[in-house]
N, C-alpha and C. Protein backbone atom coordinates (compact mmCIF):
# COMPACT_ATOMS: atom_id res chain seq x y z
N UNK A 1 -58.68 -14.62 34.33
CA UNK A 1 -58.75 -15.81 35.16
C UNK A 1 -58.08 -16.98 34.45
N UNK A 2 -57.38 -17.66 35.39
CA UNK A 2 -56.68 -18.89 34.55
C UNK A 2 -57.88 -20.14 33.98
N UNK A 3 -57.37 -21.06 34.06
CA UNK A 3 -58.21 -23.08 33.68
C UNK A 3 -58.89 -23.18 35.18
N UNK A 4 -58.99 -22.73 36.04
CA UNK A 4 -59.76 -22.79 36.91
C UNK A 4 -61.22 -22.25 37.07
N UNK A 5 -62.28 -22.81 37.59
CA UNK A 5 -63.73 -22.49 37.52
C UNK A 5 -63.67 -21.58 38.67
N UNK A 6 -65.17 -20.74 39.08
CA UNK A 6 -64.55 -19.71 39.95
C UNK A 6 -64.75 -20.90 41.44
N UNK A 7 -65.31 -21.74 41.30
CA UNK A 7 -65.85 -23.06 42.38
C UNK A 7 -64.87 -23.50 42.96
N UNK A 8 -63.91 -23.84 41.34
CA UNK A 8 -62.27 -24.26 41.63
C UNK A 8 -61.35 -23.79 42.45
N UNK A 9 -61.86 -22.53 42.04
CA UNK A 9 -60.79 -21.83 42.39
C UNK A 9 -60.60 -21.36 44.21
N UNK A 10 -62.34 -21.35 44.22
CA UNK A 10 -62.60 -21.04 45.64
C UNK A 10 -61.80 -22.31 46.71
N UNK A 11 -62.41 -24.15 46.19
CA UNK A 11 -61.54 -24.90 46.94
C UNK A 11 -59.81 -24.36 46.54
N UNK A 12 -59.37 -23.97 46.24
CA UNK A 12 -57.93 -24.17 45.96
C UNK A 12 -57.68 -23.35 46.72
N UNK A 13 -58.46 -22.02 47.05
CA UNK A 13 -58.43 -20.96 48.17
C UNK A 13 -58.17 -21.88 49.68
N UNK A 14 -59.05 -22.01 49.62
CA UNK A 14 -59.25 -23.33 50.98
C UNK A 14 -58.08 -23.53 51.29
N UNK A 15 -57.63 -24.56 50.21
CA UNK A 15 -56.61 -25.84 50.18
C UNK A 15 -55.18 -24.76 50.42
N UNK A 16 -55.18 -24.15 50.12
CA UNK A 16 -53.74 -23.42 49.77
C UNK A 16 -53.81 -22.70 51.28
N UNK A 17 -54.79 -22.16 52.27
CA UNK A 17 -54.68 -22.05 53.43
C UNK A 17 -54.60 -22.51 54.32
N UNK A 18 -55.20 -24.06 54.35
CA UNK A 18 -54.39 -25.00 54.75
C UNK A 18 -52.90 -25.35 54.90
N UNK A 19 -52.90 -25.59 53.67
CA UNK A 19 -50.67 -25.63 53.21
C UNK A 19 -50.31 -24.16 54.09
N UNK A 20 -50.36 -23.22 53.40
CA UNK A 20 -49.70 -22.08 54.38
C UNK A 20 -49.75 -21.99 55.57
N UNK A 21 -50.46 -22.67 55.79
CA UNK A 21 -50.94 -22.45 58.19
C UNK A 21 -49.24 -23.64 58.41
N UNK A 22 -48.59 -24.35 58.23
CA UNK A 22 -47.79 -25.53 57.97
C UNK A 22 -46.35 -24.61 57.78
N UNK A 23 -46.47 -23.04 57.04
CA UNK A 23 -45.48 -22.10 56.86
C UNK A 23 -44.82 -21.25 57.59
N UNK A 24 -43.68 -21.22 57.79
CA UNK A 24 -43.47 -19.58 57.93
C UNK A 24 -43.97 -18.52 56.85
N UNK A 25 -43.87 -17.36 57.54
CA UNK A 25 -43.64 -16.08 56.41
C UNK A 25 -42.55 -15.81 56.11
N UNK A 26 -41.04 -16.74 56.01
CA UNK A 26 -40.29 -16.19 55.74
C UNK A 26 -39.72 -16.62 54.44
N UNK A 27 -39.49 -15.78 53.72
CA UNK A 27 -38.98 -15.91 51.80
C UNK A 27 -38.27 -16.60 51.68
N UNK A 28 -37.74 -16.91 52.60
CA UNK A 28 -36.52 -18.46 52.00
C UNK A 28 -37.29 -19.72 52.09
N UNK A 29 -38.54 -19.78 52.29
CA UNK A 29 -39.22 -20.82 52.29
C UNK A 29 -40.45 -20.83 50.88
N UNK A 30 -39.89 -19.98 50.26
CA UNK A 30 -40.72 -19.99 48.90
C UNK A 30 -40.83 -21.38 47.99
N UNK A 31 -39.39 -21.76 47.73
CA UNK A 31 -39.39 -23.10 47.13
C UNK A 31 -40.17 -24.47 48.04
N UNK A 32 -39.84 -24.70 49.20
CA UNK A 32 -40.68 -25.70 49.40
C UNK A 32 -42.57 -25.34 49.64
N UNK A 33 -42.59 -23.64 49.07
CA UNK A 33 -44.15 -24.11 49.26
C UNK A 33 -44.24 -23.93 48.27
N UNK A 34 -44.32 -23.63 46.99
CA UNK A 34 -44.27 -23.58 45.85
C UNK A 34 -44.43 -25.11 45.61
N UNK A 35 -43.08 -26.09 45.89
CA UNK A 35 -43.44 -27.69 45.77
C UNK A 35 -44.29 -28.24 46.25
N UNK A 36 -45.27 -27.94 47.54
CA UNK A 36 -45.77 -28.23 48.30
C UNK A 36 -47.57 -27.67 47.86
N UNK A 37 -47.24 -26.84 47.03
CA UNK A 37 -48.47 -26.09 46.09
C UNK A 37 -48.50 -27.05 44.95
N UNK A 38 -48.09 -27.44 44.48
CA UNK A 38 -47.59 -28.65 42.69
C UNK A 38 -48.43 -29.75 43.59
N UNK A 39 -47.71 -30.25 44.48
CA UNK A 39 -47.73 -31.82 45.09
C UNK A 39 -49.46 -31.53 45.23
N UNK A 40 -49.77 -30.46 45.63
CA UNK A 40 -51.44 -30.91 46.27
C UNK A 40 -52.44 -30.49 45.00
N UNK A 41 -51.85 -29.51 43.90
CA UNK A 41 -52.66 -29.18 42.87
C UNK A 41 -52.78 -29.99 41.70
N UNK A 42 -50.96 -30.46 41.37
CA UNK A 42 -50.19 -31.02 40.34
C UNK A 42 -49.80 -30.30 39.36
N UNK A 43 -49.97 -28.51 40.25
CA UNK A 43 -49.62 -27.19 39.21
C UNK A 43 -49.40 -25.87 40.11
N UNK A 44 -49.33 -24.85 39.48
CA UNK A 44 -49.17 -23.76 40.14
C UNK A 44 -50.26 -23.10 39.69
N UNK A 45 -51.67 -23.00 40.56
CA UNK A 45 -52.38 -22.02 40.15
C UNK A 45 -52.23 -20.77 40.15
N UNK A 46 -52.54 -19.93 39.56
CA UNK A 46 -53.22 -18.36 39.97
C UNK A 46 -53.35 -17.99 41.16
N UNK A 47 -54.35 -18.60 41.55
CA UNK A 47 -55.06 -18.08 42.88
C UNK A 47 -54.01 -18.73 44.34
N UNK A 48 -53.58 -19.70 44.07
CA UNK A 48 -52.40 -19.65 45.36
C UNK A 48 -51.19 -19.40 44.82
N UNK A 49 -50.94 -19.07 43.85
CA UNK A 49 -49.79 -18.48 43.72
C UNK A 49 -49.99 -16.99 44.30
N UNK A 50 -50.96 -16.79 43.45
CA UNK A 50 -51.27 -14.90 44.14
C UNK A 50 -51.51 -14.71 46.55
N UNK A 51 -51.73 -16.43 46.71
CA UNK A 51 -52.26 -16.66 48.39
C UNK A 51 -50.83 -16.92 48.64
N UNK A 52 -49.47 -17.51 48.15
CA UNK A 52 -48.29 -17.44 48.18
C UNK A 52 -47.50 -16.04 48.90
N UNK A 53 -47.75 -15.18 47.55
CA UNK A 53 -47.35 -13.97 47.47
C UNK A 53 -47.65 -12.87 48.58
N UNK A 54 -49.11 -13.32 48.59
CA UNK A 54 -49.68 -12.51 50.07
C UNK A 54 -48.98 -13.10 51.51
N UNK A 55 -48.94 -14.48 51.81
CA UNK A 55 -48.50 -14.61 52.96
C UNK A 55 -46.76 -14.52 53.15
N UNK A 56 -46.05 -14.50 52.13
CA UNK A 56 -44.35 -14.27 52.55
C UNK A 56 -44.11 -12.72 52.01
N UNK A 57 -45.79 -11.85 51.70
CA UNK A 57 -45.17 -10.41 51.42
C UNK A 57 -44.12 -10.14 50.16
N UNK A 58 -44.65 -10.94 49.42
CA UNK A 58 -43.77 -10.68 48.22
C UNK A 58 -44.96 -10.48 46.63
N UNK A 59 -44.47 -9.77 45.85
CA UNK A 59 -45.44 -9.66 44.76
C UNK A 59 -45.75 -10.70 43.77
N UNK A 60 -46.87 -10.80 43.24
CA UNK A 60 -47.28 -11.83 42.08
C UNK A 60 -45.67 -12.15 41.14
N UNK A 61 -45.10 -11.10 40.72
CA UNK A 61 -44.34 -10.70 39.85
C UNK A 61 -42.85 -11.36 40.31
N UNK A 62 -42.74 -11.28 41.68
CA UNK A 62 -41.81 -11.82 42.45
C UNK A 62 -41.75 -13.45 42.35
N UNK A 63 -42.98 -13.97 43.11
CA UNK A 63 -42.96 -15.14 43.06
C UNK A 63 -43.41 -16.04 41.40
N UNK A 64 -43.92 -15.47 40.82
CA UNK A 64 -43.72 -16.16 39.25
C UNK A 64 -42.66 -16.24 38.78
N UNK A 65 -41.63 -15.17 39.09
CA UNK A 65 -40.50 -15.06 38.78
C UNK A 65 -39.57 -16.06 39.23
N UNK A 66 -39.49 -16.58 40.39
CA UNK A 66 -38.63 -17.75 41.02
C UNK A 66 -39.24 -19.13 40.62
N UNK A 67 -40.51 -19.00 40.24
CA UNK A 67 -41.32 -20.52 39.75
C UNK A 67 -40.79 -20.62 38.32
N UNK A 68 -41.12 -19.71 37.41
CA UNK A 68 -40.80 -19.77 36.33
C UNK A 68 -39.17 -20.54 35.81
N UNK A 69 -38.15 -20.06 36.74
CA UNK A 69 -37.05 -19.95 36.46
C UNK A 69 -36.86 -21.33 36.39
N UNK A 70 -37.34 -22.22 37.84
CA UNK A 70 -37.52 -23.99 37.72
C UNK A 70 -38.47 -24.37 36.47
N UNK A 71 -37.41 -25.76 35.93
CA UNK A 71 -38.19 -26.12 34.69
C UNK A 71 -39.59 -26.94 35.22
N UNK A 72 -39.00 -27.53 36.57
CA UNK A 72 -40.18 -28.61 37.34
C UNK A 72 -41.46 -28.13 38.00
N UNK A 73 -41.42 -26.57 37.54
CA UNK A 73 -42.73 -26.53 38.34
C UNK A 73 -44.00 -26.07 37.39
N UNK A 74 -45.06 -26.51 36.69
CA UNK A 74 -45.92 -26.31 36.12
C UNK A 74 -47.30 -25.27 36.21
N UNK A 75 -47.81 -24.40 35.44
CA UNK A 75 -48.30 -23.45 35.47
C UNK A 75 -49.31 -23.68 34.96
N UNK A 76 -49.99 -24.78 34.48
CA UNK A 76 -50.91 -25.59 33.97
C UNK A 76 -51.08 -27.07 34.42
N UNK A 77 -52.32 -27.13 34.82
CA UNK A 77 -52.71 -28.79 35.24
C UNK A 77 -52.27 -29.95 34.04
N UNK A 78 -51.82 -31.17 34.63
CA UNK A 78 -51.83 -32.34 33.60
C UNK A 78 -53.34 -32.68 33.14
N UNK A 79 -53.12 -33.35 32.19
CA UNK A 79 -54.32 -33.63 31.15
C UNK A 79 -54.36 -35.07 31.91
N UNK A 80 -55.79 -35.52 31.74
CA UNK A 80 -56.18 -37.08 32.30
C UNK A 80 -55.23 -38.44 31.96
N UNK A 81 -54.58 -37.74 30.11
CA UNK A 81 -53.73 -38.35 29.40
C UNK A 81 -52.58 -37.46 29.36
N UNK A 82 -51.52 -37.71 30.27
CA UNK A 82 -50.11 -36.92 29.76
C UNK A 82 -49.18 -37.15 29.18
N UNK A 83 -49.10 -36.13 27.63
CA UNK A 83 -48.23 -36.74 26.76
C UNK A 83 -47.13 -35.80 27.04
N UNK A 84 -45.95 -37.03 27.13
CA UNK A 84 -44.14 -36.37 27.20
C UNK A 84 -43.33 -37.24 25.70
N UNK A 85 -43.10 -35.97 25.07
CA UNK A 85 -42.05 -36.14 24.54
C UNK A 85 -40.52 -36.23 25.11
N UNK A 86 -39.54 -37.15 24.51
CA UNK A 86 -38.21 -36.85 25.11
C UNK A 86 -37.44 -36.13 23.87
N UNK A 87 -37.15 -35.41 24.68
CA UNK A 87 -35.91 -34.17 23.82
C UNK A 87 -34.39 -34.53 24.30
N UNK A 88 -34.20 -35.83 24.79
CA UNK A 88 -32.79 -35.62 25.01
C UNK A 88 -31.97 -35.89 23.75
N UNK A 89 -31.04 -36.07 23.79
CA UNK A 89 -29.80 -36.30 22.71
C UNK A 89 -30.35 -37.27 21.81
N UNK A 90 -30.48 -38.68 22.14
CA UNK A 90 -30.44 -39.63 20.94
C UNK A 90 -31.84 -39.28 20.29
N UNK A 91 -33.15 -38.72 21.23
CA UNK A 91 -34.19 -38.38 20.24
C UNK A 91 -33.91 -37.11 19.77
N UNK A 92 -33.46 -36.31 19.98
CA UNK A 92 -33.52 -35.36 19.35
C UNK A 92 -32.80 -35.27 17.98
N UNK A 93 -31.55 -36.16 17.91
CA UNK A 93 -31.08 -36.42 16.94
C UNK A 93 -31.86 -37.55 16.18
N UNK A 94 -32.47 -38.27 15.78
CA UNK A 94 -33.39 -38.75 14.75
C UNK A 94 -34.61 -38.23 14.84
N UNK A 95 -35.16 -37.05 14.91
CA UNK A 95 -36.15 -36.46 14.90
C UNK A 95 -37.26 -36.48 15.95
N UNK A 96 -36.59 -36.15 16.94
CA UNK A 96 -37.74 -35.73 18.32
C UNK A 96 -38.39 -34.23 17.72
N UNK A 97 -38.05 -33.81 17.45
CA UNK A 97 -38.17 -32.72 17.09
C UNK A 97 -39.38 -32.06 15.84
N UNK A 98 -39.91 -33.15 14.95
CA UNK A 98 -40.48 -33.29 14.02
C UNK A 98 -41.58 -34.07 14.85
N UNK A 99 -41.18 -35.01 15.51
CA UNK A 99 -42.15 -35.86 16.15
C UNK A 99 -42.82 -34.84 17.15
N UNK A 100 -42.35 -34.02 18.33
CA UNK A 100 -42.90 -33.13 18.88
C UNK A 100 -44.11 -31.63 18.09
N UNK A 101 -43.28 -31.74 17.10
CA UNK A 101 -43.96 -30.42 16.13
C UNK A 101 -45.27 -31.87 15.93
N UNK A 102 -45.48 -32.66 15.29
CA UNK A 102 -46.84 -33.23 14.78
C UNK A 102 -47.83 -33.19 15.93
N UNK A 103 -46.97 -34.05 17.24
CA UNK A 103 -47.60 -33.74 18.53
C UNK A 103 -48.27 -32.59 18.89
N UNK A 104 -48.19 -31.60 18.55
CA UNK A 104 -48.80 -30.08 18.35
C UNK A 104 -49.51 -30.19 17.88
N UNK A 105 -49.39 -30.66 16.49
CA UNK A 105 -50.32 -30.06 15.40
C UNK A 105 -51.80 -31.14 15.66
N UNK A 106 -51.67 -32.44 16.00
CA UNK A 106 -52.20 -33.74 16.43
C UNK A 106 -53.24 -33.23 17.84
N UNK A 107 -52.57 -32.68 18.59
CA UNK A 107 -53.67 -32.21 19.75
C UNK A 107 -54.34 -30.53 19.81
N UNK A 108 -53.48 -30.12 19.26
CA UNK A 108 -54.14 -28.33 18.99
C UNK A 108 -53.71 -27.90 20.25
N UNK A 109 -52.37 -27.89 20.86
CA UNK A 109 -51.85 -27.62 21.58
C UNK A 109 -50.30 -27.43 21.45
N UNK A 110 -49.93 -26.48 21.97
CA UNK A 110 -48.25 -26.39 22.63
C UNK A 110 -47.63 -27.40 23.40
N UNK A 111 -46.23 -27.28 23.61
CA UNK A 111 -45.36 -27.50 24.51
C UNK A 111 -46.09 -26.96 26.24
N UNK A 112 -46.39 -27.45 27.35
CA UNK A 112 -46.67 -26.72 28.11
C UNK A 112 -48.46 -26.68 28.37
N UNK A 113 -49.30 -27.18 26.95
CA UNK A 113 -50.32 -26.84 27.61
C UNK A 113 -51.44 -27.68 27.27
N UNK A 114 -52.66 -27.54 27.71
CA UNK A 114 -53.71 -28.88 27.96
C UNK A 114 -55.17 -28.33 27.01
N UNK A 115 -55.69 -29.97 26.39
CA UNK A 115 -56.48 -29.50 25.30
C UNK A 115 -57.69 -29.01 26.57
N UNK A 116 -58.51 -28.42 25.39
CA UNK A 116 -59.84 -27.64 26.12
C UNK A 116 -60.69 -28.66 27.33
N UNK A 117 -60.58 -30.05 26.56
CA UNK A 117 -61.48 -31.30 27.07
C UNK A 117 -60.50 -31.72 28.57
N UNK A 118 -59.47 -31.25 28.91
CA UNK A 118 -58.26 -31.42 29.67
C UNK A 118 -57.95 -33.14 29.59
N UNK A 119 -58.39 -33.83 28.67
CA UNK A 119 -57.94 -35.01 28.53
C UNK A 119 -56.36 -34.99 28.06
N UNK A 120 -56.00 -34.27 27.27
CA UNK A 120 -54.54 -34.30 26.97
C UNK A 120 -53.47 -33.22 27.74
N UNK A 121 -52.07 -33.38 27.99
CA UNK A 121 -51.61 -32.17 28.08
C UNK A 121 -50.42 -32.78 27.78
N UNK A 122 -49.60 -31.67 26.81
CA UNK A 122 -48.31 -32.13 26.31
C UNK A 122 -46.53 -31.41 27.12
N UNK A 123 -45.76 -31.73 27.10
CA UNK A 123 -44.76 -31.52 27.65
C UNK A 123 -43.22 -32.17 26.86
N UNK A 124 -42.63 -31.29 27.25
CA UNK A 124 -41.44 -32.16 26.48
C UNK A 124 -39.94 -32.28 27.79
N UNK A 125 -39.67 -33.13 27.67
CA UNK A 125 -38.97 -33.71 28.84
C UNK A 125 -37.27 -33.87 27.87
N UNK A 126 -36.32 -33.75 29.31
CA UNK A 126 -34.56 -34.09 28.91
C UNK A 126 -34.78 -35.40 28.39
N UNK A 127 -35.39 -36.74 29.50
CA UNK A 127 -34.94 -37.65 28.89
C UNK A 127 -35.88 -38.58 29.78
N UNK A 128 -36.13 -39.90 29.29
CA UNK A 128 -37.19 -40.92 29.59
C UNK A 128 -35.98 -42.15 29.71
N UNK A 129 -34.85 -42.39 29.25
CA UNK A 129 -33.92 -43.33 29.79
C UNK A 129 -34.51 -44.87 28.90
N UNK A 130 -34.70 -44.23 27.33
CA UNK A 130 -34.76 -45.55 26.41
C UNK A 130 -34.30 -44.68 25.07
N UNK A 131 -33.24 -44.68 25.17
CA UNK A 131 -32.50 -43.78 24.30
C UNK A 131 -32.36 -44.44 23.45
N UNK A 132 -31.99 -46.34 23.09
CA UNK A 132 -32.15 -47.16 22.23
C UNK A 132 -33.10 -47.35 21.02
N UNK A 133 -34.61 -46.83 21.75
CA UNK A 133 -35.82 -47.00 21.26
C UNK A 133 -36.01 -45.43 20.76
N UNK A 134 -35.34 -44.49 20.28
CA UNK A 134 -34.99 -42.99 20.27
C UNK A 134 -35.90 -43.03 18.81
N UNK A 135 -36.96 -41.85 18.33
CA UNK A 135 -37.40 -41.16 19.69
C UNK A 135 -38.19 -41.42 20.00
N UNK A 136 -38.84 -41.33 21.51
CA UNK A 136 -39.34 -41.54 22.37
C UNK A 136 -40.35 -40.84 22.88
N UNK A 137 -41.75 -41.00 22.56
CA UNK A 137 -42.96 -40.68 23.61
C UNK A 137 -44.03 -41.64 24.73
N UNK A 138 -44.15 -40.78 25.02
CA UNK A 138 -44.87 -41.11 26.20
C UNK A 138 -46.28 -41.12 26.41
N UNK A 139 -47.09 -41.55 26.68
CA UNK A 139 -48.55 -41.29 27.30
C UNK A 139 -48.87 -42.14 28.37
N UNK A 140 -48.83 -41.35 29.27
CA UNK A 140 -49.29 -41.42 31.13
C UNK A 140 -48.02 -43.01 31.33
N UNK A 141 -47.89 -43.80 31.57
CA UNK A 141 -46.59 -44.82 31.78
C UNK A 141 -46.59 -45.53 30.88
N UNK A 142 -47.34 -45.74 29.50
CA UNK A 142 -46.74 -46.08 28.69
C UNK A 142 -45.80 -45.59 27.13
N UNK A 143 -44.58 -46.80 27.01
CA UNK A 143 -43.69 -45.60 26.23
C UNK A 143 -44.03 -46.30 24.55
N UNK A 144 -43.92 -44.87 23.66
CA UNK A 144 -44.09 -45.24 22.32
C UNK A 144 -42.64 -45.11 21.54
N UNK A 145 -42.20 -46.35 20.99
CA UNK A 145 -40.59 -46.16 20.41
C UNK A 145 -40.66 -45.77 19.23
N UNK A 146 -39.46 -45.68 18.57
CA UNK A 146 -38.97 -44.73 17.30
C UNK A 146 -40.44 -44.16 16.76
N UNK A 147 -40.81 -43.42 17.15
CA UNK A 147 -41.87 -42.57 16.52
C UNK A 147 -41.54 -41.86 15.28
N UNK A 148 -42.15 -41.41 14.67
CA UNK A 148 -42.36 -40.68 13.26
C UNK A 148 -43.59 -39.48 13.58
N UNK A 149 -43.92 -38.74 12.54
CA UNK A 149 -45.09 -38.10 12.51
C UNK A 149 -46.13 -38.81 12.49
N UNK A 150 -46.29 -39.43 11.54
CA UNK A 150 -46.65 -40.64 10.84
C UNK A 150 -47.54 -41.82 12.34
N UNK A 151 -46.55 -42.25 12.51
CA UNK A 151 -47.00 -42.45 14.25
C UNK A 151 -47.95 -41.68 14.88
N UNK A 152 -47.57 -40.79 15.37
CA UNK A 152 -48.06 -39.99 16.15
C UNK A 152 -49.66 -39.63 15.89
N UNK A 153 -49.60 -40.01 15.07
CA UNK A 153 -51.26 -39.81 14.12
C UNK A 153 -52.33 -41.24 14.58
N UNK A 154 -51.13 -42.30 14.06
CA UNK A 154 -51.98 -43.56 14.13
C UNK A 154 -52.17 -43.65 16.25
N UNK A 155 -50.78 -43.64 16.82
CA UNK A 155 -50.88 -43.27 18.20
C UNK A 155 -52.02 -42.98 19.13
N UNK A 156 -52.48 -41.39 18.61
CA UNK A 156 -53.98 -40.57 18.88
C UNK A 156 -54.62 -41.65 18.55
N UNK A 157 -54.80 -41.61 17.50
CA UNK A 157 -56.09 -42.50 16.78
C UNK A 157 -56.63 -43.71 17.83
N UNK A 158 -55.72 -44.66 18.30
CA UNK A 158 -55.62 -45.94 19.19
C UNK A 158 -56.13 -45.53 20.13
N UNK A 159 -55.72 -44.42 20.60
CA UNK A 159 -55.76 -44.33 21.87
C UNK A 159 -57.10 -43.51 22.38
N UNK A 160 -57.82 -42.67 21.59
CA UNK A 160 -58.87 -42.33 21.21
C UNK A 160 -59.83 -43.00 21.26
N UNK A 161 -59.93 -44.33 20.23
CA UNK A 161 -60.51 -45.28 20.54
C UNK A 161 -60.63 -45.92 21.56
N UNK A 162 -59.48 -46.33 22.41
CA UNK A 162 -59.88 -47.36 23.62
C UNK A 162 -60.46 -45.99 24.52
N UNK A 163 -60.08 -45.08 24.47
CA UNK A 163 -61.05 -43.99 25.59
C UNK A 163 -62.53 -44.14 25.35
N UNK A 164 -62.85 -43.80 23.92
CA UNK A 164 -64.12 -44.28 23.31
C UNK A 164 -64.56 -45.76 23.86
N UNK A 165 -64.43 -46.40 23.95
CA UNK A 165 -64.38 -48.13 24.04
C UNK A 165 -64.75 -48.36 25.51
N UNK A 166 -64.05 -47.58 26.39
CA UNK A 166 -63.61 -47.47 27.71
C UNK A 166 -65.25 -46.88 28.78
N UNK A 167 -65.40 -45.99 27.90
CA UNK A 167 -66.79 -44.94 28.28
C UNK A 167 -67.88 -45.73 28.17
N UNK A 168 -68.06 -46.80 26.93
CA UNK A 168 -69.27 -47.28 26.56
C UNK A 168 -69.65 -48.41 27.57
């Protein structure tokens, strides 16, 4: 079973029969329900991916296969806090790359996936369009410039706190 509860999973049953009644059954309409599955989840679950597969008659294996191939469609929910690294050119050349690896090591997570508490989920993106301020992260709309590892530490830390701060 995926990050879904079986409760979850049951509304998403629901929800995803809803969206499909809105469908044809015909396979060339995979991509807009697939988008149309993201837009109402903010992911691709399991369980309507597998309610996908059943209503255009195509296999699990089939339709993961055409999701997968898009970089835009996600296979895991965002975290409450979503952190994007930018990997384009100017960060990657002064160390996006070092900065992304701490980002790992900093949440106990991958590229792609969300801590246990689902407060975080990390991602690494082409480009955020402050290539000046290189490199470049992100958390939920606000941007963090020339980062370091180093950063990325004190970053958490801040931001940790005002969540802490926030609750009380």
């Amino acid at each position: 079973m995926g990050i879904e509860s079986e409760a979850e999973e049951q509304q998403m049953t629901e929800e995803t029969g809803k969206l499909l009644a809105q469908f044809e059954t015909e396979k060339s309409g995979l991509i807009p329900i697939l988008q149309s599955v993201q837009n109402t989840f903010g992911y691709l679950p399991e369980a309507a991916m597998r309610q996908v597969a059943d209503h255009l008659g195509m296999t699990d294996v089939q339709i993961y296969g055409v999701a997968s191939f898009y970089n835009h469609f996600r296979f895991t929910p965002l975290g409450r806090h979503p952190v994007q690294m930018c990997m384009g050119t100017a960060c990657h050349m002064v160390g996006g790359g070092l900065v992304l690896e701490a980002l790992e090591r900093s949440l106990d997570i991958q590229v792609g996936g969300i801590t246990e508490d689902k407060e975080f989920s990390l991602d690494r993106v082409a480009c955020v369009g402050c290539c000046g301020l290189a490199p470049v992260m992100m958390i939920g709309d606000k941007i963090y410039p020339k980062m370091t590892s180093t950063k990325v530490d004190e970053a958490m830390v801040n931001l940790k706190m005002e969540m802490e701060e926030k609750s009380d």
